[in-house]
Structure formats: C-alpha cells, structure tokens
PDB file of N, CA and C in Angstrom:
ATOM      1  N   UNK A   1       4.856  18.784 -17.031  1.00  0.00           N
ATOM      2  CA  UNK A   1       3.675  18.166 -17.608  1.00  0.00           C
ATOM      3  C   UNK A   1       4.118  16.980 -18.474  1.00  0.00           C
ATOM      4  N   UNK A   2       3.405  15.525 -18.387  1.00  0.00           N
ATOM      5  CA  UNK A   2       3.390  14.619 -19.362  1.00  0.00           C
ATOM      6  C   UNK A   2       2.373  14.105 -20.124  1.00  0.00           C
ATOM      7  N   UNK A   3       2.376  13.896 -20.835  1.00  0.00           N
ATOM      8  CA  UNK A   3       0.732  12.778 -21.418  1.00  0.00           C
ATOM      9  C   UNK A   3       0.819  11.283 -21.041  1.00  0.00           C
ATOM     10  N   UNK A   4      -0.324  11.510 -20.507  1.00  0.00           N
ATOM     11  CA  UNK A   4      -0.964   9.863 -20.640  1.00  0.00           C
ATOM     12  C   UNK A   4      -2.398   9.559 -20.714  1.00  0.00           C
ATOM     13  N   UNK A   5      -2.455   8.528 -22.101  1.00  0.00           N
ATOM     14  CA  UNK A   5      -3.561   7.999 -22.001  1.00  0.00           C
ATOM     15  C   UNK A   5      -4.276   9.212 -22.751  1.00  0.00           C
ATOM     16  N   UNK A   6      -3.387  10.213 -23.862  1.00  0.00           N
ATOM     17  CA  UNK A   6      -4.438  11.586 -24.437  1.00  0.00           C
ATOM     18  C   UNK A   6      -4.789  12.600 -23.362  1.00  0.00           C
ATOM     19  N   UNK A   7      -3.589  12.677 -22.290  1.00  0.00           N
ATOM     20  CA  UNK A   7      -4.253  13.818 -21.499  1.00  0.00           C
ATOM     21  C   UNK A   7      -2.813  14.294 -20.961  1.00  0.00           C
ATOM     22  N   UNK A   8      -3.220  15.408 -20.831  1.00  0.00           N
ATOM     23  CA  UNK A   8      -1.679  16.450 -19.990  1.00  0.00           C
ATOM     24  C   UNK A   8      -1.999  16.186 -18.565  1.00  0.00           C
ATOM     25  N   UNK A   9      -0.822  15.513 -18.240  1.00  0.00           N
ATOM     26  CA  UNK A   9      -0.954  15.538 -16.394  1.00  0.00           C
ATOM     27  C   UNK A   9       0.211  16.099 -16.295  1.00  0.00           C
ATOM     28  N   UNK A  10      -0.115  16.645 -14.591  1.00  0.00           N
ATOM     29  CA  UNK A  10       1.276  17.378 -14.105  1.00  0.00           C
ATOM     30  C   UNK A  10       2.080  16.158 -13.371  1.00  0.00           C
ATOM     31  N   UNK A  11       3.042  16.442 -13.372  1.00  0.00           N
ATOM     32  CA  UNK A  11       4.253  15.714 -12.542  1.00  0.00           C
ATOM     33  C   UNK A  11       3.908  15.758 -11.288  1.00  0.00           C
ATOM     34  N   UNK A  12       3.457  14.272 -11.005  1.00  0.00           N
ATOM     35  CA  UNK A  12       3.661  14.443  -9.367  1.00  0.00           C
ATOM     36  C   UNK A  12       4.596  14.677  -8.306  1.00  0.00           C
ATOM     37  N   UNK A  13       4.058  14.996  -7.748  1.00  0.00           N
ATOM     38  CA  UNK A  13       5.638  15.849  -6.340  1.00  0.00           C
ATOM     39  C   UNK A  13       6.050  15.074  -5.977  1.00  0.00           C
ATOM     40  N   UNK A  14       7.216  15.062  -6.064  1.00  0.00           N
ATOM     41  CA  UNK A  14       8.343  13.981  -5.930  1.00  0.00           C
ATOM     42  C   UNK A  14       9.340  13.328  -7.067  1.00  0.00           C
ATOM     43  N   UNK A  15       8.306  13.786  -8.469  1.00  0.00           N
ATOM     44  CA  UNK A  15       8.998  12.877  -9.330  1.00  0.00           C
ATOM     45  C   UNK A  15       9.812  13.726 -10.349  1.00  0.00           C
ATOM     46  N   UNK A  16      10.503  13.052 -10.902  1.00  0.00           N
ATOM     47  CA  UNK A  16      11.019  13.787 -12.339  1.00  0.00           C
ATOM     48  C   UNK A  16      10.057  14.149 -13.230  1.00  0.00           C
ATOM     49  N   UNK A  17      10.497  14.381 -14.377  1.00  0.00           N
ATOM     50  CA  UNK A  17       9.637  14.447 -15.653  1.00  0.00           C
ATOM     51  C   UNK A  17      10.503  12.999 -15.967  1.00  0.00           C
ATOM     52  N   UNK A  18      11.290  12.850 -16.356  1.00  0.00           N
ATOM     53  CA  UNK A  18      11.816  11.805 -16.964  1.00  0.00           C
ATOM     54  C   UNK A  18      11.049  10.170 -16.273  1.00  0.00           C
ATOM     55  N   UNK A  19      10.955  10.554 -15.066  1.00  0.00           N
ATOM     56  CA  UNK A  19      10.213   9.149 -13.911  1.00  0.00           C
ATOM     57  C   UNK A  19       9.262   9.000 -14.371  1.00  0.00           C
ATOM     58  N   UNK A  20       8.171  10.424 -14.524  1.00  0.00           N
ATOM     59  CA  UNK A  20       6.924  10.255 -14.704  1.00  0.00           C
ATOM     60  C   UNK A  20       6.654  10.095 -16.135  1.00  0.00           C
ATOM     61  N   UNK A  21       7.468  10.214 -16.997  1.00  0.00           N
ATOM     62  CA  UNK A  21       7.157   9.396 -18.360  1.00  0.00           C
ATOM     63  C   UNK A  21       7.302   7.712 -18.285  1.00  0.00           C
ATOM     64  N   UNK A  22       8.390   7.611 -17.544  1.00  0.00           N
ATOM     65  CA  UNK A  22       8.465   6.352 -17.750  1.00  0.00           C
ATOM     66  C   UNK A  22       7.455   5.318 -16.981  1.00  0.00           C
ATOM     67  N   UNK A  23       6.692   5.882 -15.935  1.00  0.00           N
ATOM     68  CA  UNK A  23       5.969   5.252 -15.012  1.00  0.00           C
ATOM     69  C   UNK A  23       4.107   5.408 -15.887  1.00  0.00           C
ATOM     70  N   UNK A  24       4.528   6.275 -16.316  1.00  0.00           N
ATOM     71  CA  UNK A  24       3.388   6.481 -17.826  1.00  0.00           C
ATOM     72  C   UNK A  24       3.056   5.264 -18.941  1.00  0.00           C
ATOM     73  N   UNK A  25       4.605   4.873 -18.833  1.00  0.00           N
ATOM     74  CA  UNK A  25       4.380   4.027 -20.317  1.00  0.00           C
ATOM     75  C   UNK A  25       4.324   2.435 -19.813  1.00  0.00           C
ATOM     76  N   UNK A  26       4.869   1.905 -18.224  1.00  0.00           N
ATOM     77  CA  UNK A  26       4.846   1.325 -17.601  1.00  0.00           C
ATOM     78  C   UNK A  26       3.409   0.276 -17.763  1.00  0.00           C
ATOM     79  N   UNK A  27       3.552  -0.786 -17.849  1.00  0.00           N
ATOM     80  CA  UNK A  27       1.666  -1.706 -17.813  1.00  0.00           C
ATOM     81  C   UNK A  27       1.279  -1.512 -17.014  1.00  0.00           C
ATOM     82  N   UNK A  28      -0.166  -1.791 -16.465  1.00  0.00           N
ATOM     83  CA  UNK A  28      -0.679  -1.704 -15.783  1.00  0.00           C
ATOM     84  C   UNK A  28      -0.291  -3.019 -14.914  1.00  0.00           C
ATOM     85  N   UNK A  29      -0.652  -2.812 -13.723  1.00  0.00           N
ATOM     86  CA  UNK A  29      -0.286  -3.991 -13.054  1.00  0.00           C
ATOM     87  C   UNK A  29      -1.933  -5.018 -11.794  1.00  0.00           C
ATOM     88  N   UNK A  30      -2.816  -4.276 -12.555  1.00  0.00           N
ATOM     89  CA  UNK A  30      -4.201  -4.367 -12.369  1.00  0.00           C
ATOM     90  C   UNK A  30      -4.895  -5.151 -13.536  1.00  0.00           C
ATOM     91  N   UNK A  31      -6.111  -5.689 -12.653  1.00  0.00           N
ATOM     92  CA  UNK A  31      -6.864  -6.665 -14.082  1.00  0.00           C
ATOM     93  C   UNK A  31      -8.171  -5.807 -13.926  1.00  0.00           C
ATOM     94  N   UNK A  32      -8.258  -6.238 -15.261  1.00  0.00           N
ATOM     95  CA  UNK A  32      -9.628  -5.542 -15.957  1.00  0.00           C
ATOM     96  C   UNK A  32     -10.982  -6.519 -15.226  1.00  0.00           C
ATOM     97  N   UNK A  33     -11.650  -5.382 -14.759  1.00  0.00           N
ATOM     98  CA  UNK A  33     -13.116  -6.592 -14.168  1.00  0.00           C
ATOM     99  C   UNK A  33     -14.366  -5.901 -15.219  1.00  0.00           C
ATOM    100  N   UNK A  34     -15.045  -6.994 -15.594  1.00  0.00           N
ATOM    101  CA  UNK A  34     -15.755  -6.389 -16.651  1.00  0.00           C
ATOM    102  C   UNK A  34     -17.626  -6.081 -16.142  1.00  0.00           C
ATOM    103  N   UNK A  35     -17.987  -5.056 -16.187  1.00  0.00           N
ATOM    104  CA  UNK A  35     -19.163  -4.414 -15.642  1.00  0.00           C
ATOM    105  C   UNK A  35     -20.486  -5.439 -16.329  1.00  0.00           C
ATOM    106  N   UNK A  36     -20.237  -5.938 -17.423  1.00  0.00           N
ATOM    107  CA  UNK A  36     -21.295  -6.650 -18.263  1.00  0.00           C
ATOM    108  C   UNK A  36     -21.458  -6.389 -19.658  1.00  0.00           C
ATOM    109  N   UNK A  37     -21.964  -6.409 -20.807  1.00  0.00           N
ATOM    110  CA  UNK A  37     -22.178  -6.236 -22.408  1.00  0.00           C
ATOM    111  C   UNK A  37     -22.421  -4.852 -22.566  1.00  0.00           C
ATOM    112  N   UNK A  38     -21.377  -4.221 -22.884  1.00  0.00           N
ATOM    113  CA  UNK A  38     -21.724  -2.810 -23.035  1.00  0.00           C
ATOM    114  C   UNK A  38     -21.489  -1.726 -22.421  1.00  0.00           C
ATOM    115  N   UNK A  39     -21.312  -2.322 -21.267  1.00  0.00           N
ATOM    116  CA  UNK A  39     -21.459  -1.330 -19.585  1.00  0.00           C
ATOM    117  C   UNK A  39     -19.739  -1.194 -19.419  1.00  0.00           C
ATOM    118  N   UNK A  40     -18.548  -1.920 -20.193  1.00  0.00           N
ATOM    119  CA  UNK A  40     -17.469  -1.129 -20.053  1.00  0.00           C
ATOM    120  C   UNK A  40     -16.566  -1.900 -19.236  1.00  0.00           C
ATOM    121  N   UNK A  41     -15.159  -1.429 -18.643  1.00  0.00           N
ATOM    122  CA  UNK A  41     -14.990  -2.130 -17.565  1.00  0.00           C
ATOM    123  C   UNK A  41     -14.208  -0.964 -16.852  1.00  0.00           C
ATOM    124  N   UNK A  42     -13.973  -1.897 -15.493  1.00  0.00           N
ATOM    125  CA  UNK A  42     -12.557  -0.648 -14.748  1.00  0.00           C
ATOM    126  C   UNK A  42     -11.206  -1.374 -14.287  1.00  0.00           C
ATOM    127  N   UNK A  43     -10.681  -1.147 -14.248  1.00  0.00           N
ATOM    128  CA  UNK A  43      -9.163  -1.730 -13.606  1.00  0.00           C
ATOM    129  C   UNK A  43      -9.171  -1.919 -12.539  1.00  0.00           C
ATOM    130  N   UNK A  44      -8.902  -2.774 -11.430  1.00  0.00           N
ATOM    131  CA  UNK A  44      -8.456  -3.108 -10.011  1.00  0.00           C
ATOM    132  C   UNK A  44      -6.724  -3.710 -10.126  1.00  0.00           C
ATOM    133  N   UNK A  45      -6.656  -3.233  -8.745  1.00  0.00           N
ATOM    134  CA  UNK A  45      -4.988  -4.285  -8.422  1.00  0.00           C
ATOM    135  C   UNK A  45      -5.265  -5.297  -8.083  1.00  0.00           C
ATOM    136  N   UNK A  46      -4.219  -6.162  -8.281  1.00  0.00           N
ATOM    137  CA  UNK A  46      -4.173  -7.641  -8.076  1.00  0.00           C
ATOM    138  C   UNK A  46      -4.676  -7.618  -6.527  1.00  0.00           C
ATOM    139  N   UNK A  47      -4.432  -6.932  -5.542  1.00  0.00           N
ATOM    140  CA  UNK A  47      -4.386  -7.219  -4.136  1.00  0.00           C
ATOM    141  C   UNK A  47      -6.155  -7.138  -3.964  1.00  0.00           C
ATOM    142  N   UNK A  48      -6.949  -5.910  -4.797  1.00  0.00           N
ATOM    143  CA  UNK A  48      -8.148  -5.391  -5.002  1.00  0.00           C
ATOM    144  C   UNK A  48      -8.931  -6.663  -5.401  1.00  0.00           C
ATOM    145  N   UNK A  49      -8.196  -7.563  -6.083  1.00  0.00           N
ATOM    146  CA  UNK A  49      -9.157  -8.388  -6.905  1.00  0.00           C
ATOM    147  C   UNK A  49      -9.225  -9.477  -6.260  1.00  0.00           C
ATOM    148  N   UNK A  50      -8.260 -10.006  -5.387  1.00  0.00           N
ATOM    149  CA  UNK A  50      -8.385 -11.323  -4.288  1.00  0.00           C
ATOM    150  C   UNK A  50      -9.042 -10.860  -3.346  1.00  0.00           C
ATOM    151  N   UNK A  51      -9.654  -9.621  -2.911  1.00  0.00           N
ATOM    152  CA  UNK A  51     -10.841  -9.361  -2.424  1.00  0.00           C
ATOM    153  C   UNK A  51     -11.808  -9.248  -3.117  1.00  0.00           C
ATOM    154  N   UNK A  52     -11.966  -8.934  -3.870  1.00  0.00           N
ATOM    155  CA  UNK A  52     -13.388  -9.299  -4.615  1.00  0.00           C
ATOM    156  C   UNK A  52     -13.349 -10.784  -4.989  1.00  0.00           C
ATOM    157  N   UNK A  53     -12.445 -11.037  -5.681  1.00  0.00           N
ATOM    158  CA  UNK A  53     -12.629 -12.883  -5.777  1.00  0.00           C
ATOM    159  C   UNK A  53     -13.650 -13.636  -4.037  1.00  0.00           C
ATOM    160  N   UNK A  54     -13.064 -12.915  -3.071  1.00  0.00           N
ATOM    161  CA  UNK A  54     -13.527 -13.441  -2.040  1.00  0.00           C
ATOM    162  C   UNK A  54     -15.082 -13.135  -1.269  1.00  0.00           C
ATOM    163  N   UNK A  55     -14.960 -11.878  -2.443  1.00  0.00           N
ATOM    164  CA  UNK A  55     -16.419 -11.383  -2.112  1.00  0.00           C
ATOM    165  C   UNK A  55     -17.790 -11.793  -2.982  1.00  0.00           C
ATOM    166  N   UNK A  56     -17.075 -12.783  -4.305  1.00  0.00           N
ATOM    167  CA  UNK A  56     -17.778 -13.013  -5.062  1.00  0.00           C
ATOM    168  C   UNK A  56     -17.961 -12.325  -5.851  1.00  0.00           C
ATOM    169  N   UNK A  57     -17.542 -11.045  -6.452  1.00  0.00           N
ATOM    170  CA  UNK A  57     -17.616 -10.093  -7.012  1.00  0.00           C
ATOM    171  C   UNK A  57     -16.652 -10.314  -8.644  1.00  0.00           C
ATOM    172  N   UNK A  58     -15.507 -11.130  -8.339  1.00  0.00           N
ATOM    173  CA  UNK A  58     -15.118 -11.777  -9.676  1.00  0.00           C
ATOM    174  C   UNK A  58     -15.239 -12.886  -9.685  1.00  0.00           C
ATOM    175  N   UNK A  59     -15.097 -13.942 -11.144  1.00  0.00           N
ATOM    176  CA  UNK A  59     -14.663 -14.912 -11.778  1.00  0.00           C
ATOM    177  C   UNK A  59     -12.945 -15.352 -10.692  1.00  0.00           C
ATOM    178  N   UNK A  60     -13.167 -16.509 -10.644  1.00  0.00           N
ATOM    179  CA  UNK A  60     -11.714 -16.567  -9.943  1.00  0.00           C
ATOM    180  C   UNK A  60     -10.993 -16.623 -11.701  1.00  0.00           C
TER     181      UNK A  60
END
C-alpha cells in the first residue's frame, strides 16, 4: 500500500512499493482543462488534449 493524493492505494501488479512511491510523487504529465467558474476541472494527457484542441473542445 502507498498514499497518494490523501488516499491508500494498493501497489499495482507489477510494481514495487518503492516504484510506486516514486511514480506517486512524479508530475503529472497532463493539462488541466477547466469545466467553467466553479464547475472545477479534470486532467487530460497531452496526446488527449490535441484532440480536443481539434475538436474545439480546448483553448489552443
């Protein structure tokens, strides 16, 4: 088990404990798209977001 983010997760299969801390503390490598004033946002990957850029769905 590790924490991230205030929560106990289990080690995924495959990994260490030691991996999965470090892949824990790791940045994100996703941009924040923002829902509107209030409404929050969610994370996408870069690859996620040049499709939505193309869908009109983000700000380039």
């Amino acid at each position: 088990m590790f924490e991230q983010e205030g929560r106990v997760m289990p080690v995924p299969d495959g990994h260490s404990q030691a991996q999965a801390e470090r892949e824990a503390r790791r940045p994100s490598d996703g941009l924040s798209l923002s829902l509107g004033r209030g409404a929050g946002h969610i994370e996408v990957s870069r690859s996620m977001a040049t499709i939505a850029r193309g869908l009109g769905l983000m700000e380039a």
